[in-house]
N, C-alpha and C. Protein backbone atom coordinates (compact mmCIF):
# COMPACT_ATOMS: atom_id res chain seq x y z
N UNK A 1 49.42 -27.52 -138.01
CA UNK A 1 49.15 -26.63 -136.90
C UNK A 1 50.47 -25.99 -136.47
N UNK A 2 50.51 -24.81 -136.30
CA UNK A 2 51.79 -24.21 -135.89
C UNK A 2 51.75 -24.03 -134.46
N UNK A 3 52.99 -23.45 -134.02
CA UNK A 3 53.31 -23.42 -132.92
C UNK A 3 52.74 -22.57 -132.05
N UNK A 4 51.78 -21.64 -132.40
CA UNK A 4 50.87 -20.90 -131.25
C UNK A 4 49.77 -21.11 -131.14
N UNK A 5 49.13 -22.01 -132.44
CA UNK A 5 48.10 -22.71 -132.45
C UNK A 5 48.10 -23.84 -131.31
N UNK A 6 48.86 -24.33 -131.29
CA UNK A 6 48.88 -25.54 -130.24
C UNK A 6 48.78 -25.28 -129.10
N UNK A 7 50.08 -24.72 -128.15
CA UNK A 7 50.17 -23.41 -127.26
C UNK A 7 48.71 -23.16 -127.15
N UNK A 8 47.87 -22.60 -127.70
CA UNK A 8 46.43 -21.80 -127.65
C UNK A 8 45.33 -23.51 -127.28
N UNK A 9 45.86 -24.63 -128.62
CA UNK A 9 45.06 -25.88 -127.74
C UNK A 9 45.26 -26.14 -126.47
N UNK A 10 46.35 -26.33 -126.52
CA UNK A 10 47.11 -26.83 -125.02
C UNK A 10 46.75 -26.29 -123.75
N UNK A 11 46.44 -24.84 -123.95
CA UNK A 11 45.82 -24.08 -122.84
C UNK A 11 44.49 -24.50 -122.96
N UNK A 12 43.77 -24.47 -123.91
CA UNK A 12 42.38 -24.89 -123.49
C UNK A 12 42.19 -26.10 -122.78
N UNK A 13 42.51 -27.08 -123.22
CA UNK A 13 42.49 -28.27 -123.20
C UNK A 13 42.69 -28.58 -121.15
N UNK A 14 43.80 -27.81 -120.70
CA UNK A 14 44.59 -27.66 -119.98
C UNK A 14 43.36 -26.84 -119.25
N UNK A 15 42.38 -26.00 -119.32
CA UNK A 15 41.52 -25.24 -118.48
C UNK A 15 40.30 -26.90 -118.20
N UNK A 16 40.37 -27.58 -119.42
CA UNK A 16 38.95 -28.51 -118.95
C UNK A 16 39.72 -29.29 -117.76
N UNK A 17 40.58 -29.96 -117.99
CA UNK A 17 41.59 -30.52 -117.35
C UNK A 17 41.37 -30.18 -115.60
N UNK A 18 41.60 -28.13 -115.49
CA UNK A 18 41.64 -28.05 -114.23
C UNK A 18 39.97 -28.10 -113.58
N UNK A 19 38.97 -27.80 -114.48
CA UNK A 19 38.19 -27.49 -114.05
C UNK A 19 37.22 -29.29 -113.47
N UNK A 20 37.74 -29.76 -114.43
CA UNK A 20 37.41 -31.32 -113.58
C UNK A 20 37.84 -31.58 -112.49
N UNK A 21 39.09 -31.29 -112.56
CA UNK A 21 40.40 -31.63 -111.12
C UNK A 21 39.35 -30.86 -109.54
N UNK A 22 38.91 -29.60 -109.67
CA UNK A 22 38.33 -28.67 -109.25
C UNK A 22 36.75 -30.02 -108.77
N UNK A 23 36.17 -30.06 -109.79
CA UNK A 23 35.08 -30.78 -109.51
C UNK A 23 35.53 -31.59 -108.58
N UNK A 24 36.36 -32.32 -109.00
CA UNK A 24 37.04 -33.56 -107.92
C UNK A 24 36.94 -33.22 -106.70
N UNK A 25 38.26 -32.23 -106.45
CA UNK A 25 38.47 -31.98 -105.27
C UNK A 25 37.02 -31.42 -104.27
N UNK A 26 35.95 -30.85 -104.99
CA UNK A 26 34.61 -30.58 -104.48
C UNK A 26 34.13 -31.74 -103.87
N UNK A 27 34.49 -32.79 -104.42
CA UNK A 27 32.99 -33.71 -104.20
C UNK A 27 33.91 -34.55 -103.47
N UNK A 28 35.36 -34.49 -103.25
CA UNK A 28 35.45 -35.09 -102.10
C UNK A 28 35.81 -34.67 -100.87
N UNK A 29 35.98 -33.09 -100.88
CA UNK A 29 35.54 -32.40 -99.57
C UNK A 29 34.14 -32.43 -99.00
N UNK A 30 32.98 -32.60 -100.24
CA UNK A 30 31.50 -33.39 -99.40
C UNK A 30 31.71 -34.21 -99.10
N UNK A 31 32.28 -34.80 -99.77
CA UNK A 31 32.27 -36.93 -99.28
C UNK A 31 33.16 -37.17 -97.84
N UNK A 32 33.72 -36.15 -97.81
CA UNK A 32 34.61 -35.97 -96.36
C UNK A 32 35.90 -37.15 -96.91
N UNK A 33 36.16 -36.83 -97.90
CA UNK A 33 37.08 -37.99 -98.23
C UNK A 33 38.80 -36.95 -98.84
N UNK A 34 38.70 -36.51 -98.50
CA UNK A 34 39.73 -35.38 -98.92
C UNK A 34 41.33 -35.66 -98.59
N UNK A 35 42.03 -35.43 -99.31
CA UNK A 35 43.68 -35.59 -98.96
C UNK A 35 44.51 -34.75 -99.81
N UNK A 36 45.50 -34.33 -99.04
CA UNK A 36 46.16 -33.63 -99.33
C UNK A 36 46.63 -33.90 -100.77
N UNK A 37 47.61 -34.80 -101.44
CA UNK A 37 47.40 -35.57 -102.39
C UNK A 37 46.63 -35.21 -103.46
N UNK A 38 45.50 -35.42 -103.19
CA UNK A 38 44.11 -35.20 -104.14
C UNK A 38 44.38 -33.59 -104.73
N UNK A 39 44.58 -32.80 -103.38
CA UNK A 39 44.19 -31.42 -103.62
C UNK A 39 45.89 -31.02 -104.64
N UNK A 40 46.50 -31.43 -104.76
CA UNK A 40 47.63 -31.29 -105.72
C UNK A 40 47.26 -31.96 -107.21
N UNK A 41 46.29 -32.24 -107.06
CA UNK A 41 45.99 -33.28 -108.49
C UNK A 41 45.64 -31.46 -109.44
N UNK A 42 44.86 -30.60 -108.62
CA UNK A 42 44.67 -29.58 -109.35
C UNK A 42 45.99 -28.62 -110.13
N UNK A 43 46.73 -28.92 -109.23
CA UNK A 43 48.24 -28.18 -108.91
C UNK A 43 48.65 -27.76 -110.35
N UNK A 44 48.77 -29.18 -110.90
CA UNK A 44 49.80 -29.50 -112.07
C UNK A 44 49.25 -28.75 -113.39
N UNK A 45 47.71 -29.01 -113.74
CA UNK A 45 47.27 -28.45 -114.38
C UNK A 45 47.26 -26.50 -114.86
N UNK A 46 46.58 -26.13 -113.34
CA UNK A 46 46.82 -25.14 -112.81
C UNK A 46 48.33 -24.06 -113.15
N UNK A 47 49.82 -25.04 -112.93
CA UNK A 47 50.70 -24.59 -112.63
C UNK A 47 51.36 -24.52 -114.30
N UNK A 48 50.79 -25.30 -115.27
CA UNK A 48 51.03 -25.95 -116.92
C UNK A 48 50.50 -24.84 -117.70
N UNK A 49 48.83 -24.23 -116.74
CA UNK A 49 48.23 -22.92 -117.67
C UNK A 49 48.69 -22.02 -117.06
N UNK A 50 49.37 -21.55 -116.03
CA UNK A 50 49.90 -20.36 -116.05
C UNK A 50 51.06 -20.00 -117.26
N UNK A 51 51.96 -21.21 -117.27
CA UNK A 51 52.92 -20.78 -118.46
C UNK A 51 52.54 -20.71 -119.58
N UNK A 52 51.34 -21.77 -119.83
CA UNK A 52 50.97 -21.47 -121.19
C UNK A 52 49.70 -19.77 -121.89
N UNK A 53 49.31 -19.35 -120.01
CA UNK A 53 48.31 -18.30 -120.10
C UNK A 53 49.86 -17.01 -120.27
N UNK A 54 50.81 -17.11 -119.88
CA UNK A 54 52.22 -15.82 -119.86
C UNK A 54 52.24 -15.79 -121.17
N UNK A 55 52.28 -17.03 -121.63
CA UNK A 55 53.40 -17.11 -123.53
C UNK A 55 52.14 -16.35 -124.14
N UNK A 56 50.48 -16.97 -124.08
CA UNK A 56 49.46 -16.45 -125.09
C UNK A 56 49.70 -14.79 -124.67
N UNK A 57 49.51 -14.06 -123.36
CA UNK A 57 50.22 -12.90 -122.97
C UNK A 57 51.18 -12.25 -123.22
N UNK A 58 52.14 -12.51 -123.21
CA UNK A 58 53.48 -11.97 -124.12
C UNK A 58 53.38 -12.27 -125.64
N UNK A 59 52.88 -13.06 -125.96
CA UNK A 59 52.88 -13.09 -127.80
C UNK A 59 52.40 -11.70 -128.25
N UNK A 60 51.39 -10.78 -128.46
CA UNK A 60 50.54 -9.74 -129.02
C UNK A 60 52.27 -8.70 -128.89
N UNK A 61 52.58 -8.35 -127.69
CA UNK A 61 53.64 -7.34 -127.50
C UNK A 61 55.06 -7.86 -128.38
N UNK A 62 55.18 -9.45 -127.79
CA UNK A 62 56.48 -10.12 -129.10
C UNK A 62 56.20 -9.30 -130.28
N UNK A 63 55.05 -9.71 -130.96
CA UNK A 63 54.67 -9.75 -132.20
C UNK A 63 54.96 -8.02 -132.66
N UNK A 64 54.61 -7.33 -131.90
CA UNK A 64 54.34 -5.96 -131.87
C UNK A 64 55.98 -5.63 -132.00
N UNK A 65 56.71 -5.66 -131.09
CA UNK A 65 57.81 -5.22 -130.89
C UNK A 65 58.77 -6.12 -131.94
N UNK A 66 58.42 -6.92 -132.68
CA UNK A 66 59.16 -7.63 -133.57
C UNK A 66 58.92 -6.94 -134.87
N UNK A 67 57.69 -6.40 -135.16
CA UNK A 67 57.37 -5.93 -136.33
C UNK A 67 58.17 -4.28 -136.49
N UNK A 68 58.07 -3.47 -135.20
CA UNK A 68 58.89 -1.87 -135.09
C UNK A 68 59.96 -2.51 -135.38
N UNK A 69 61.04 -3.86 -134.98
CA UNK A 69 62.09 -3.83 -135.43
C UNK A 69 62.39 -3.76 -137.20
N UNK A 70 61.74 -4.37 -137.62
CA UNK A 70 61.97 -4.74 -138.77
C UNK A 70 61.46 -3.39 -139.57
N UNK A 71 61.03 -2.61 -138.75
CA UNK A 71 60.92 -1.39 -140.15
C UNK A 71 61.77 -0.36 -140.01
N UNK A 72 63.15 -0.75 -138.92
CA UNK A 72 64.27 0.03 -138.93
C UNK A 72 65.12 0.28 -140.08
């Protein structure tokens, strides 16, 4: 597996991740059981796919602007 392949797992993987965290934090704002704490459990995930959602984002233009170089 190469290195943007993974990157591309890592983000997925990293969306189930938040979207559980998300569930969480739901069911214990019903349960009235909520803490601040808790609500950072989403944070990390959240804060892991933004960098990994920039890099899948900037790759297409890398790629692009790497290839005009090379036919100088």
């Amino acid at each position: 597996m190469n290195w943007n392949q993974s990157i591309r797992q890592t983000h997925r993987w990293l969306s189930v991740v938040f979207t559980v965290a998300i569930i969480v934090n739901g069911v214990a704002v019903t349960q009235k059981k909520y803490t601040n704490s808790l609500g950072l459990v989403a944070v990390l995930p959240l804060a892991l796919q933004f960098f990994t959602g920039l890099y899948l984002f900037v790759l297409p233009y890398v790629s692009r602007w790497r290839s005009k170089q090379g036919t100088h």
